[in-house]
C-alpha atoms as a PDB file:
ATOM      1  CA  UNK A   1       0.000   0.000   0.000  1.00  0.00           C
ATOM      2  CA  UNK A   2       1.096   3.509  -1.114  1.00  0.00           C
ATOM      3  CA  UNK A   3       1.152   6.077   1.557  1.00  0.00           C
ATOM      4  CA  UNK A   4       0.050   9.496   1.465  1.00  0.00           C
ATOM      5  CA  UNK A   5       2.599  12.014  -0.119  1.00  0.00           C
ATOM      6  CA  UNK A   6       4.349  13.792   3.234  1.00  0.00           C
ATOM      7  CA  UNK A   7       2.971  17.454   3.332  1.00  0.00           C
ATOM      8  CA  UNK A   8       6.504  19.343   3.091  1.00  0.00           C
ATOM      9  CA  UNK A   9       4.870  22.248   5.194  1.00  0.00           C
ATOM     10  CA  UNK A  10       3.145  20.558   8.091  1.00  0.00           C
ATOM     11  CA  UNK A  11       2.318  23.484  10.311  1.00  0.00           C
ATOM     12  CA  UNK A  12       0.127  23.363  13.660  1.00  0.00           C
ATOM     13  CA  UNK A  13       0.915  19.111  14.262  1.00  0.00           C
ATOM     14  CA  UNK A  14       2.121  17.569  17.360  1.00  0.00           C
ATOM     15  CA  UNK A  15       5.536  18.611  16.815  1.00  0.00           C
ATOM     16  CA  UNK A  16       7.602  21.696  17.688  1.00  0.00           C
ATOM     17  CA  UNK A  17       8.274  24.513  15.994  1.00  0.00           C
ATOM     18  CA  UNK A  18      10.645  24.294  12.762  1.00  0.00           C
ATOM     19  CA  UNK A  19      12.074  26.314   9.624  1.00  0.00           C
ATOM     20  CA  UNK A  20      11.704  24.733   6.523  1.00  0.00           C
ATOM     21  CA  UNK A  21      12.995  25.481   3.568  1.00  0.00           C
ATOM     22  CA  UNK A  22      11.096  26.675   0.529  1.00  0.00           C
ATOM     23  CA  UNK A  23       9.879  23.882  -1.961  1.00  0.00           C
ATOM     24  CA  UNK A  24       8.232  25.901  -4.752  1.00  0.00           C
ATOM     25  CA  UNK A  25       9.169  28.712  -7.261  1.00  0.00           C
ATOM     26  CA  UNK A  26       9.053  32.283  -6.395  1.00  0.00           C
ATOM     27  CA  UNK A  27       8.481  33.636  -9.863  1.00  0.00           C
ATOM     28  CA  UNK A  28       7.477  30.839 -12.140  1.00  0.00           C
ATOM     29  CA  UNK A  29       8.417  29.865 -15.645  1.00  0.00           C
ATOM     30  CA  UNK A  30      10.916  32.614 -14.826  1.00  0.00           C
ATOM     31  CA  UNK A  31       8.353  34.858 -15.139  1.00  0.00           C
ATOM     32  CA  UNK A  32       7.605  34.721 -18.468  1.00  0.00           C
ATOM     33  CA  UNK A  33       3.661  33.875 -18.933  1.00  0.00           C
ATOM     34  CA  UNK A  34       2.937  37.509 -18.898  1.00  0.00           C
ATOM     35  CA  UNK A  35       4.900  41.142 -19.365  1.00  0.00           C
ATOM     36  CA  UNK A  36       3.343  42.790 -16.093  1.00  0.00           C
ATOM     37  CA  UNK A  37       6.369  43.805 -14.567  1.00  0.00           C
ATOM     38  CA  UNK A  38      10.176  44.554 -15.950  1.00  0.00           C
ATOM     39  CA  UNK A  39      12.783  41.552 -15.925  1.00  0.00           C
ATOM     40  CA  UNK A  40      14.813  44.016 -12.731  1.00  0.00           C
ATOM     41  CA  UNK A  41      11.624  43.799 -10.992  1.00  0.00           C
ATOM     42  CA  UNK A  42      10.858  40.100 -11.055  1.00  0.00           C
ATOM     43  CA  UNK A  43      14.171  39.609  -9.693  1.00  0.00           C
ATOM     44  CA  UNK A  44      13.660  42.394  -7.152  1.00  0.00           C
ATOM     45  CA  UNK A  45      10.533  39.681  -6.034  1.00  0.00           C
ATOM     46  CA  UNK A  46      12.656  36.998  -6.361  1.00  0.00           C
ATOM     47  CA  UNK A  47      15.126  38.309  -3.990  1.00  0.00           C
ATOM     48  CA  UNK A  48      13.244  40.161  -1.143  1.00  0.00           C
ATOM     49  CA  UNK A  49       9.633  38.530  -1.725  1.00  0.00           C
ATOM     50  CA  UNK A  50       8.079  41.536  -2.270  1.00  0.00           C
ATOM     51  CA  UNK A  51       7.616  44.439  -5.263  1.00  0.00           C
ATOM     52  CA  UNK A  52       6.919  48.010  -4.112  1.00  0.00           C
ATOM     53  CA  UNK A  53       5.158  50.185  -6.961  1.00  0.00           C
ATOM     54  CA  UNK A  54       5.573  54.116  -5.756  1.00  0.00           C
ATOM     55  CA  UNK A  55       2.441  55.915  -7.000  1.00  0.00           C
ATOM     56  CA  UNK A  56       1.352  53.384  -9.331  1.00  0.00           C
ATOM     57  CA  UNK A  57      -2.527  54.880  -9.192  1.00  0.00           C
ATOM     58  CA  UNK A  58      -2.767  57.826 -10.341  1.00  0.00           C
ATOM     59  CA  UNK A  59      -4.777  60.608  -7.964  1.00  0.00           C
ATOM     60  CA  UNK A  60      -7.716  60.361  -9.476  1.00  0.00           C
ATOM     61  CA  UNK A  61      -8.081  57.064  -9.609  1.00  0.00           C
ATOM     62  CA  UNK A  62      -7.292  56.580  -5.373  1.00  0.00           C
ATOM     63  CA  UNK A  63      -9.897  58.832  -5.216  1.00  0.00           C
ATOM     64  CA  UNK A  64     -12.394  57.070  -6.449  1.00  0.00           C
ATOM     65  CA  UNK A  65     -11.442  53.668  -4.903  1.00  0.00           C
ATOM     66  CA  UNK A  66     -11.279  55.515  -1.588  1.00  0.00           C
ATOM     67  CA  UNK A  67     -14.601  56.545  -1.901  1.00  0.00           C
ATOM     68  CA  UNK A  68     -15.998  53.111  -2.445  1.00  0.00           C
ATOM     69  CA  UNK A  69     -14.019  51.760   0.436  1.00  0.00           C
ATOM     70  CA  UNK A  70     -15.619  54.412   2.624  1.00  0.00           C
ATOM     71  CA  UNK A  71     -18.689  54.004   1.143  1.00  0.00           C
ATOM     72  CA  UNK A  72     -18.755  50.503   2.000  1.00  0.00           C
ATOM     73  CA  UNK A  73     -17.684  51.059   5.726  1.00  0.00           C
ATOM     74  CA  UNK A  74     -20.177  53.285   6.339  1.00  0.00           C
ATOM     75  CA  UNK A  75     -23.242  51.914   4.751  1.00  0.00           C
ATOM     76  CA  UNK A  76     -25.529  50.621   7.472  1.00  0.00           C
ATOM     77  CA  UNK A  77     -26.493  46.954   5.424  1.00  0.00           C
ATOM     78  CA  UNK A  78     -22.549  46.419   4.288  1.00  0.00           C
ATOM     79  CA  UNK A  79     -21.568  46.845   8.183  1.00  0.00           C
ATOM     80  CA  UNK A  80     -24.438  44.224   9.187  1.00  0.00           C
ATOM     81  CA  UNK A  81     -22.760  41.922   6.985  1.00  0.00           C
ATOM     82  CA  UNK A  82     -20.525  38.691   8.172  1.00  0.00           C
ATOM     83  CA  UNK A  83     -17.806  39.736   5.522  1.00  0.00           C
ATOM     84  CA  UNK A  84     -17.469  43.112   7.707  1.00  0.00           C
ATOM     85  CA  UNK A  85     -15.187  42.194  10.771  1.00  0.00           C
ATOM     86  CA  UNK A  86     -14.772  44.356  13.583  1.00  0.00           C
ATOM     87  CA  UNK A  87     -12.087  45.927  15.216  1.00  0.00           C
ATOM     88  CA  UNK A  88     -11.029  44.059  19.137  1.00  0.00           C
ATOM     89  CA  UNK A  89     -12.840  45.951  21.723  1.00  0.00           C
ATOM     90  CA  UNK A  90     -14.313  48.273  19.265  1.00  0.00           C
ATOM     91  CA  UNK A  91     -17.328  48.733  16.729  1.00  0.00           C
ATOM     92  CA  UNK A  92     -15.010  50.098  14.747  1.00  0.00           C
ATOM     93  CA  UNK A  93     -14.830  48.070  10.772  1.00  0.00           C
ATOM     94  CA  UNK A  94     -11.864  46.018  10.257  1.00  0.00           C
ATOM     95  CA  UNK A  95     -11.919  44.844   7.404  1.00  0.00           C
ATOM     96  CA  UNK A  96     -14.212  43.822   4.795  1.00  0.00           C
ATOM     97  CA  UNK A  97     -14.102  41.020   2.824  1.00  0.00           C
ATOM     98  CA  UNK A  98     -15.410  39.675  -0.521  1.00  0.00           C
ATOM     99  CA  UNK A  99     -15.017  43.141  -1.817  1.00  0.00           C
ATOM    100  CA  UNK A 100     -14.128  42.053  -5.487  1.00  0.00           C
ATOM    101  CA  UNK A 101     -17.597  40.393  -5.580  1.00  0.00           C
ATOM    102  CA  UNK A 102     -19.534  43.194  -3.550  1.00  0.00           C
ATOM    103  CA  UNK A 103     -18.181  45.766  -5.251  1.00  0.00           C
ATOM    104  CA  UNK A 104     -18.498  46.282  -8.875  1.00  0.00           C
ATOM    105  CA  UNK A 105     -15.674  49.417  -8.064  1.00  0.00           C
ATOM    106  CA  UNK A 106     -13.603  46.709  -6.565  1.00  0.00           C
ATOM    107  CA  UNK A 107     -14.547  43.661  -8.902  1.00  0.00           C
ATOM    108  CA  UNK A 108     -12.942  46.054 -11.591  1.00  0.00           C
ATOM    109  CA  UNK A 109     -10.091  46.923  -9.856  1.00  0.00           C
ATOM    110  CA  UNK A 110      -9.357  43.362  -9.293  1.00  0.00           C
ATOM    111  CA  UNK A 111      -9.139  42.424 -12.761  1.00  0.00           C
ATOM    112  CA  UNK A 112      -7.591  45.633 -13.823  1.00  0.00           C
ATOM    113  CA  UNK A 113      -4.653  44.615 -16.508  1.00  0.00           C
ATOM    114  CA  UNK A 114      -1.789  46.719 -14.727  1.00  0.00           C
ATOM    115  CA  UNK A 115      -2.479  44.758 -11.290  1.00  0.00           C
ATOM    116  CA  UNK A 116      -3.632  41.060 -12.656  1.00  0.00           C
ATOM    117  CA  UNK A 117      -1.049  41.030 -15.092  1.00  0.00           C
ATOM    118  CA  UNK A 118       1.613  40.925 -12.728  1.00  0.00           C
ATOM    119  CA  UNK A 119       0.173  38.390 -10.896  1.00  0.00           C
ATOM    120  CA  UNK A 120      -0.154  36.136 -13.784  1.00  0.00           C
ATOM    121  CA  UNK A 121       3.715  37.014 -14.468  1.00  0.00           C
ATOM    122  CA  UNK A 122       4.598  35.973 -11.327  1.00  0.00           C
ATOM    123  CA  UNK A 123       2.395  32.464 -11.234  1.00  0.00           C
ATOM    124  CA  UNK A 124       2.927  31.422 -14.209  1.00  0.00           C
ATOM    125  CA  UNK A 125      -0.342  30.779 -15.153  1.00  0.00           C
ATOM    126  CA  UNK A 126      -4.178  32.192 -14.972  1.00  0.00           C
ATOM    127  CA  UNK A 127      -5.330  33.584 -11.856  1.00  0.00           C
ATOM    128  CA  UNK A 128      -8.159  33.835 -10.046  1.00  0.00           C
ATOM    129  CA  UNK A 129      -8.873  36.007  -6.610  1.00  0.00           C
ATOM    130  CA  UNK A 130      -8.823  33.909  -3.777  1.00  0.00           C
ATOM    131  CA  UNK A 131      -9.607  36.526  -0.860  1.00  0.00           C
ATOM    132  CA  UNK A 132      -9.954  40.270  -1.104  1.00  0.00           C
ATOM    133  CA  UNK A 133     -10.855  42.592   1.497  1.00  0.00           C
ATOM    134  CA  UNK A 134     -10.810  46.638   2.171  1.00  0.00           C
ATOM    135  CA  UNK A 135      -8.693  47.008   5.097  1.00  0.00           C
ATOM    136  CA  UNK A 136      -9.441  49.857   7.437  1.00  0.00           C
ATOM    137  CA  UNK A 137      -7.319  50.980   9.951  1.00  0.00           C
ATOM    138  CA  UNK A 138      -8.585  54.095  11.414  1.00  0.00           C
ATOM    139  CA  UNK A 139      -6.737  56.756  13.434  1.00  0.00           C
ATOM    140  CA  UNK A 140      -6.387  56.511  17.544  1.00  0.00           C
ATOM    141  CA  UNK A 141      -8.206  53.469  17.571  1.00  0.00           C
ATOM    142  CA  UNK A 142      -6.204  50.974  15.005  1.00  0.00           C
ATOM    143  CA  UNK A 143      -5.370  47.426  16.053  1.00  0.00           C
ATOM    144  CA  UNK A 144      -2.060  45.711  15.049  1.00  0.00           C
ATOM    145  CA  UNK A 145      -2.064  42.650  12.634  1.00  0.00           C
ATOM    146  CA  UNK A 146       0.877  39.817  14.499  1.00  0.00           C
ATOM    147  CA  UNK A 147       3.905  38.982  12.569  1.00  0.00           C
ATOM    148  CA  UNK A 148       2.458  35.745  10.222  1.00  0.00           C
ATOM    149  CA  UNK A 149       2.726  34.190   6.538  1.00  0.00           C
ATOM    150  CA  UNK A 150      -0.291  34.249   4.964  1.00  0.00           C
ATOM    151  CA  UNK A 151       0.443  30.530   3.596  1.00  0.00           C
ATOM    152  CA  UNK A 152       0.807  28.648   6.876  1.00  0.00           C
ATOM    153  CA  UNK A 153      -3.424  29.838   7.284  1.00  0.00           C
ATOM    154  CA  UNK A 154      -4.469  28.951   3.457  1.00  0.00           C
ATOM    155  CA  UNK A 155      -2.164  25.738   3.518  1.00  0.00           C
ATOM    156  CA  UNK A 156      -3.546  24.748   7.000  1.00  0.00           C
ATOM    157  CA  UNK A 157      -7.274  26.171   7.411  1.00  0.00           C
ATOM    158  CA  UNK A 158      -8.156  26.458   3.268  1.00  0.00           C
ATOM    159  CA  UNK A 159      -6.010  23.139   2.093  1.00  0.00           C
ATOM    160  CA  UNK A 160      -3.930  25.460  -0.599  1.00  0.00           C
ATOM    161  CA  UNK A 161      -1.308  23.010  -2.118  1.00  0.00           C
ATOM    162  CA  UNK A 162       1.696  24.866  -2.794  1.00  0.00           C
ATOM    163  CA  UNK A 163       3.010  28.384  -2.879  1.00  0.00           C
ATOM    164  CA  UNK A 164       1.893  29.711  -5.791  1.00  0.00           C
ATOM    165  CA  UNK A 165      -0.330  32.510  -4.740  1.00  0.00           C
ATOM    166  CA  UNK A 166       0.399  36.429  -4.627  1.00  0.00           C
ATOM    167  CA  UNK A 167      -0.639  39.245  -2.162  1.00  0.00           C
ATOM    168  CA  UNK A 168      -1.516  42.293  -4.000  1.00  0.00           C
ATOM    169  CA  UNK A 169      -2.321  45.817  -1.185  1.00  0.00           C
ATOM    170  CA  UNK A 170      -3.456  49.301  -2.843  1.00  0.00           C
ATOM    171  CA  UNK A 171      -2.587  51.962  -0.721  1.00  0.00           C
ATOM    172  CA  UNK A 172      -5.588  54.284  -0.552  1.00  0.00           C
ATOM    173  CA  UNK A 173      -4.091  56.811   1.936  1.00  0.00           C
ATOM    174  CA  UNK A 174      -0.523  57.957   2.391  1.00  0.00           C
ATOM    175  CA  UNK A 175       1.530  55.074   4.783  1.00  0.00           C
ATOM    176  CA  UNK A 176       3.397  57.117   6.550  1.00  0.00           C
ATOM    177  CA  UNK A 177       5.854  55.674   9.219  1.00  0.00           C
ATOM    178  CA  UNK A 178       3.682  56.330  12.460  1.00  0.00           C
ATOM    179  CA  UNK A 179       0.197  54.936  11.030  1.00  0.00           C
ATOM    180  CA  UNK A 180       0.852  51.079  10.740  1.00  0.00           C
ATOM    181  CA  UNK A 181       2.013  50.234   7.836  1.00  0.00           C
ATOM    182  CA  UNK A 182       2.821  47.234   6.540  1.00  0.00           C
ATOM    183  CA  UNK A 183       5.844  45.525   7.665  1.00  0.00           C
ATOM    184  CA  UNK A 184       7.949  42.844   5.579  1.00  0.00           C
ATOM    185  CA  UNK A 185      10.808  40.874   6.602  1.00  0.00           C
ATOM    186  CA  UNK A 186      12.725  40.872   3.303  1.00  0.00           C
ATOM    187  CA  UNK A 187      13.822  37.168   2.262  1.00  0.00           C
ATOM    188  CA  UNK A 188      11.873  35.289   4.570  1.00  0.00           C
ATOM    189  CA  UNK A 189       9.624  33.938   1.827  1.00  0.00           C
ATOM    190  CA  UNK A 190      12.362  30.878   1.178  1.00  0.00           C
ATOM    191  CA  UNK A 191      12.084  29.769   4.834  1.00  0.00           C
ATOM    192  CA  UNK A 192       8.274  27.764   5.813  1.00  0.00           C
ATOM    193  CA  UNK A 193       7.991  28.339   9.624  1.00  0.00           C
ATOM    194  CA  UNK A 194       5.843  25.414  10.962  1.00  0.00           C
ATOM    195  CA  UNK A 195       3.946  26.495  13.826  1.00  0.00           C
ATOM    196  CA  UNK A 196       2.694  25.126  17.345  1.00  0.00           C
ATOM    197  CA  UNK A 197      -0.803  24.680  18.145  1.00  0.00           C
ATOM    198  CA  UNK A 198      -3.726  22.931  17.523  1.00  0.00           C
ATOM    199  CA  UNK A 199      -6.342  24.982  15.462  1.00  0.00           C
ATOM    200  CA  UNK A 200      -9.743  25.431  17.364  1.00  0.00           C
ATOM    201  CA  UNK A 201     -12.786  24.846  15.771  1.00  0.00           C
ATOM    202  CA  UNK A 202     -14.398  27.876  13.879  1.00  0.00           C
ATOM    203  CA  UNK A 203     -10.514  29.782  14.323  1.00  0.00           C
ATOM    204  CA  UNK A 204     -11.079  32.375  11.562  1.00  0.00           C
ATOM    205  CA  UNK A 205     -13.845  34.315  13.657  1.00  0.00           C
ATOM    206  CA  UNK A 206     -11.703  34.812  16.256  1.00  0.00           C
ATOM    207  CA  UNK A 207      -8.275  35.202  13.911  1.00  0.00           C
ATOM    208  CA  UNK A 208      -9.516  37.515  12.098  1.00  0.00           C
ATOM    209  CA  UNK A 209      -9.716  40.344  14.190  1.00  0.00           C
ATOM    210  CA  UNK A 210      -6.459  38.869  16.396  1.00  0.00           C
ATOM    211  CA  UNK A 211      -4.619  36.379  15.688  1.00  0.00           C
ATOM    212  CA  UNK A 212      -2.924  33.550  18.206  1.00  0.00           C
ATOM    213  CA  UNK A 213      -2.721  30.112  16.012  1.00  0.00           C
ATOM    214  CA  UNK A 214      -0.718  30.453  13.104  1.00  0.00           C
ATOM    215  CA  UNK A 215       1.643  32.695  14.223  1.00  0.00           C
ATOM    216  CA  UNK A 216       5.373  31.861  14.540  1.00  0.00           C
ATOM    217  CA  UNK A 217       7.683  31.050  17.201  1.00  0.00           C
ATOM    218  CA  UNK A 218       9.997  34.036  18.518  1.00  0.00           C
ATOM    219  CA  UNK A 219      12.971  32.188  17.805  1.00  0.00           C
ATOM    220  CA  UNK A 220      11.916  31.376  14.750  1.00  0.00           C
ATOM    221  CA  UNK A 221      10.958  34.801  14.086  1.00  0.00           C
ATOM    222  CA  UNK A 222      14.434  36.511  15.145  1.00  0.00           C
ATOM    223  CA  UNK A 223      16.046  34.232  13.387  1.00  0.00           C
ATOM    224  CA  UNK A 224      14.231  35.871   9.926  1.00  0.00           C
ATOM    225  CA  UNK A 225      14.767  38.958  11.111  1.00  0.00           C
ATOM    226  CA  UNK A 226      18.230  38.893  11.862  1.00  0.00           C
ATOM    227  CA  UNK A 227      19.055  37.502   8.502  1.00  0.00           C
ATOM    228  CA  UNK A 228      16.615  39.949   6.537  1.00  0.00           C
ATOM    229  CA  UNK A 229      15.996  43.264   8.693  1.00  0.00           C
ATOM    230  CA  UNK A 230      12.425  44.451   8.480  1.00  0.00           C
ATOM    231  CA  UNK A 231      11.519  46.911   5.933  1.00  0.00           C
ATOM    232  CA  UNK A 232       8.542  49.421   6.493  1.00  0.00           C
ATOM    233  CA  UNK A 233       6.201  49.899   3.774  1.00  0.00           C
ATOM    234  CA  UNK A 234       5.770  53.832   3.263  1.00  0.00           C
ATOM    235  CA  UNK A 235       4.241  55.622   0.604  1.00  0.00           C
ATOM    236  CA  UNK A 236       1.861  57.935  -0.928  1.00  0.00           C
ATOM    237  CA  UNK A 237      -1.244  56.837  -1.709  1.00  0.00           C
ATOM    238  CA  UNK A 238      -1.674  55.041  -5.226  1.00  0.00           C
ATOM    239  CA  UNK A 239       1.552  52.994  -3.851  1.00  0.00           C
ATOM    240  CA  UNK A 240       1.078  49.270  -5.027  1.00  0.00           C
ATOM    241  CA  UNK A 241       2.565  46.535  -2.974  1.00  0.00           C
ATOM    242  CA  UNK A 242       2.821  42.687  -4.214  1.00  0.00           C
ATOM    243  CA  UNK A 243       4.190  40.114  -1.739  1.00  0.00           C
ATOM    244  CA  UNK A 244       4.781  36.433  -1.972  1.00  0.00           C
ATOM    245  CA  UNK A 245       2.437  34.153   0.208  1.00  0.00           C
ATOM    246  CA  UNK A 246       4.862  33.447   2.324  1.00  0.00           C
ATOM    247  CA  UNK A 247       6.920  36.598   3.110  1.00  0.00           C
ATOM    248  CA  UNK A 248       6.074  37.241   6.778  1.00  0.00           C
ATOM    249  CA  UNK A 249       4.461  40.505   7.509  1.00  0.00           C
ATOM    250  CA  UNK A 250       2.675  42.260  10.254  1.00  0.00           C
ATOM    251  CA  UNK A 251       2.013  45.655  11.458  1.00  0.00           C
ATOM    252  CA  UNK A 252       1.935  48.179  14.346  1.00  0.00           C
ATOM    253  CA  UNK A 253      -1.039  49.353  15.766  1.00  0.00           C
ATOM    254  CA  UNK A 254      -2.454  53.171  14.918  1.00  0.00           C
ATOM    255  CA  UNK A 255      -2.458  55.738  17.726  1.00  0.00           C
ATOM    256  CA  UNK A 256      -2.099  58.517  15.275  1.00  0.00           C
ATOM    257  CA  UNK A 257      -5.111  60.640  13.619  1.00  0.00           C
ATOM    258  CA  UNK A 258      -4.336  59.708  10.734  1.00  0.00           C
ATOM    259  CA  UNK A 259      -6.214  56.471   8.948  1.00  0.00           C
ATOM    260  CA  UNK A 260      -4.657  54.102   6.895  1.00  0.00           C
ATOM    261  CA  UNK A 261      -7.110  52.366   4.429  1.00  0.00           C
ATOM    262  CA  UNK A 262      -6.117  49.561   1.339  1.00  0.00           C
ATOM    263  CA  UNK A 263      -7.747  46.953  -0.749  1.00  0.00           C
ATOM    264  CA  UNK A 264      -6.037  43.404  -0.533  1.00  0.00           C
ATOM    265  CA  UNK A 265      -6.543  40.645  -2.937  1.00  0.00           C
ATOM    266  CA  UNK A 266      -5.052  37.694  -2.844  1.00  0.00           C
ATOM    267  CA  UNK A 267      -4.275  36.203  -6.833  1.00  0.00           C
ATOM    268  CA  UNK A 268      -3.964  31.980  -6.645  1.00  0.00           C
ATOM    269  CA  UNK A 269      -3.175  29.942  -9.380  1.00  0.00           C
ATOM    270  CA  UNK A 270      -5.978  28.360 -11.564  1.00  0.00           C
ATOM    271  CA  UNK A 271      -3.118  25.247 -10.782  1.00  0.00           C
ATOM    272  CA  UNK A 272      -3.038  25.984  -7.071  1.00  0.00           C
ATOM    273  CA  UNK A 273      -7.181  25.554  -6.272  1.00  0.00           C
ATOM    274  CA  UNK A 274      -7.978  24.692  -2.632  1.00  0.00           C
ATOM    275  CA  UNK A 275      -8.097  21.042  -1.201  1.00  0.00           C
ATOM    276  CA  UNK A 276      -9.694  19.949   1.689  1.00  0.00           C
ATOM    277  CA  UNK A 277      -8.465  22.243   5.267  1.00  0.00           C
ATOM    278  CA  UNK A 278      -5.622  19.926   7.500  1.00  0.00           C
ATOM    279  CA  UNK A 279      -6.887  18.229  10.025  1.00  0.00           C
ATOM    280  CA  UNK A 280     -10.621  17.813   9.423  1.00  0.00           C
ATOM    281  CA  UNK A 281     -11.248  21.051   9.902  1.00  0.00           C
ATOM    282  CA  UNK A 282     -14.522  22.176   8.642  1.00  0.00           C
ATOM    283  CA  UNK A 283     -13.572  24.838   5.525  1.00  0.00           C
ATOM    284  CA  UNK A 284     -13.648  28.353   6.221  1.00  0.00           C
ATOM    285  CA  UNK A 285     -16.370  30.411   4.813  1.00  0.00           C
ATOM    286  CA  UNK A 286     -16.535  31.138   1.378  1.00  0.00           C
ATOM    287  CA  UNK A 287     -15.864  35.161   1.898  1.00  0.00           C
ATOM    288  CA  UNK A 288     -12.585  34.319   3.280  1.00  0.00           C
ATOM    289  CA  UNK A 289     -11.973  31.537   0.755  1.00  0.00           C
ATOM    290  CA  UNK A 290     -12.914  30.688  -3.070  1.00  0.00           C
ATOM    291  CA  UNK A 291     -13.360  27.250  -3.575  1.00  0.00           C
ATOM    292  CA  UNK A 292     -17.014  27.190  -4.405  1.00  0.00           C
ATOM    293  CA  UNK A 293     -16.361  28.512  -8.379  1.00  0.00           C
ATOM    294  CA  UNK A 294     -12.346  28.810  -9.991  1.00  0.00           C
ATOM    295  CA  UNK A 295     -13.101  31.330 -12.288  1.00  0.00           C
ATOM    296  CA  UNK A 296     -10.064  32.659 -14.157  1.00  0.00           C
ATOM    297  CA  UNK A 297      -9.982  36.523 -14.383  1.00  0.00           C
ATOM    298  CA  UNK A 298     -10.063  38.309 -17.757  1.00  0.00           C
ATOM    299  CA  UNK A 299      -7.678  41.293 -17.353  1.00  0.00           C
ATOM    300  CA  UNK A 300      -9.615  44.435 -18.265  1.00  0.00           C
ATOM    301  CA  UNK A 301      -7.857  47.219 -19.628  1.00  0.00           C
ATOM    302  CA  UNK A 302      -7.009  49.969 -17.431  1.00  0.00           C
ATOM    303  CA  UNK A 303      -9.753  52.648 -18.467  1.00  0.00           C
ATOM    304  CA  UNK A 304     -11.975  50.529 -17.231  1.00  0.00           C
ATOM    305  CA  UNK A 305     -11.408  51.542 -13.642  1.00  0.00           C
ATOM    306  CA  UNK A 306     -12.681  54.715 -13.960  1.00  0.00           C
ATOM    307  CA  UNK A 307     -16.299  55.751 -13.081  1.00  0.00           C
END
């Protein structure tokens, strides 16, 4: 009898924490499926696990998307819905997920050619959106997001095979150094940190506004960060930021009165569609992951973003 293939990134098991190295590509078919991106900045992603676009939106165009995203955490039925989370302690919105589906703003933003196009570039192959979400972070009042890889949580709670999936964030206001911005630990996308824990039932309500499973070790963590620094993502707004699935990120909390607002969406492989979650877990709504409908976007050309 054959035995199951050994999962290379076992996170959350009844072992101890570990670094693993990195199985997959970074930039696949050495990123030549697409022309999203120059041949310096694929091997800028390569390299650091990340991409940093200064003022790739124009003004006009932030604008606009701004106005959606407030417009959606405002409106009284949005807020009511479960794809709006709440802040920790406060009725403050989150985030809200599902965006590219709620709104037709977003849904064209999403397949916009300039953003998708990279994405494709980068996988290798079609794309489709596997989570998006408006996230909010508003001034005094701001919680942090915990150092994590978004791939130990899709490989673990969604059953996503292999790392082959892109983080794309639009900055919507300016990211300014005391607001919470984004923080990436540059390199650590070649090194899989398998975490300790067992993952409670129903973890993503909770996780979502704080997360405790899923997060890694502090050795494990110092170790990245001694070998790669951390490097602050600061920008005006319009900045573009792609990361790879697995570069570990987090950010500070905002005491400042200034809010920080962006639209994340996550571009998987049509070759990298969910299996079932580790563990028996029961799969996590459909909001927070596609696996109902694979649906391959159709890059739209770039006028098309405007109202």
């Amino acid at each position: 009898m054959i035995s199951p293939a050994k999962d290379i990134y076992a996170s959350r098991s009844d072992r101890g924490a570990a670094i693993i190295a990195r199985q997959d590509p970074v930039v696949y078919h050495g990123g030549t499926y697409a022309s999203g991106a120059s041949a310096g900045q694929m091997a800028d992603f390569e390299r650091d696990g990340f991409l940093i676009l200064p003022e790739f939106f124009s003004e006009q165009e932030v604008a606009a998307l701004l106005r959606e995203v407030e417009r959606l955490s405002t409106d009284p039925a949005t807020r009511q819905r479960d794809e709006a989370i709440r802040e920790p302690g406060s009725d403050a919105v989150r985030s809200i997920f599902k965006v590219h589906e709620i709104s037709p703003v977003l849904q064209r933003l999403a397949a916009d050619a300039r953003l998708a196009d990279i994405a494709r570039q980068i996988l290798g192959s079609e794309v489709y959106i596997h989570q998006s979400r408006a996230n909010l972070k508003p001034g005094f009042k701001g919680k942090e997001f915990y150092w994590h890889s978004d791939f130990e949580t899709w490989h673990v709670e969604d059953g996503m095979p292999a790392m082959r999936a892109v983080s794309c964030s639009v900055l919507l206001t300016d990211n300014r150094a005391e607001n919470g911005p984004l923080m990436l630990v540059p390199g650590s996308h070649r090194q899989f940190i398998s975490c300790i824990g067992e993952t409670p039932d129903d973890h993503y309500k909770e996780s979502l506004r704080k997360q405790e499973y899923g997060v890694p070790d502090p050795v494990s963590l110092q170790l990245l960060v001694e070998q790669g620094g951390i490097q602050s993502v600061t920008g005006k707004a319009g900045t573009v930021v792609f990361f790879d699935c697995n570069t570990m990120h987090g950010s500070n909390g905002n005491i400042t009165p200034w809010p920080r607002a962006n639209v994340f969406m996550v571009y998987n492989s049509m070759e990298n569609t969910l299996g079932a979650p580790k563990f028996g877990l029961a799969p996590r709504p459909e909001f927070i992951a596609t696996r109902k409908k694979f649906e391959a976007i159709k890059p739209l050309a770039p006028t098309s973003l405007k109202r």
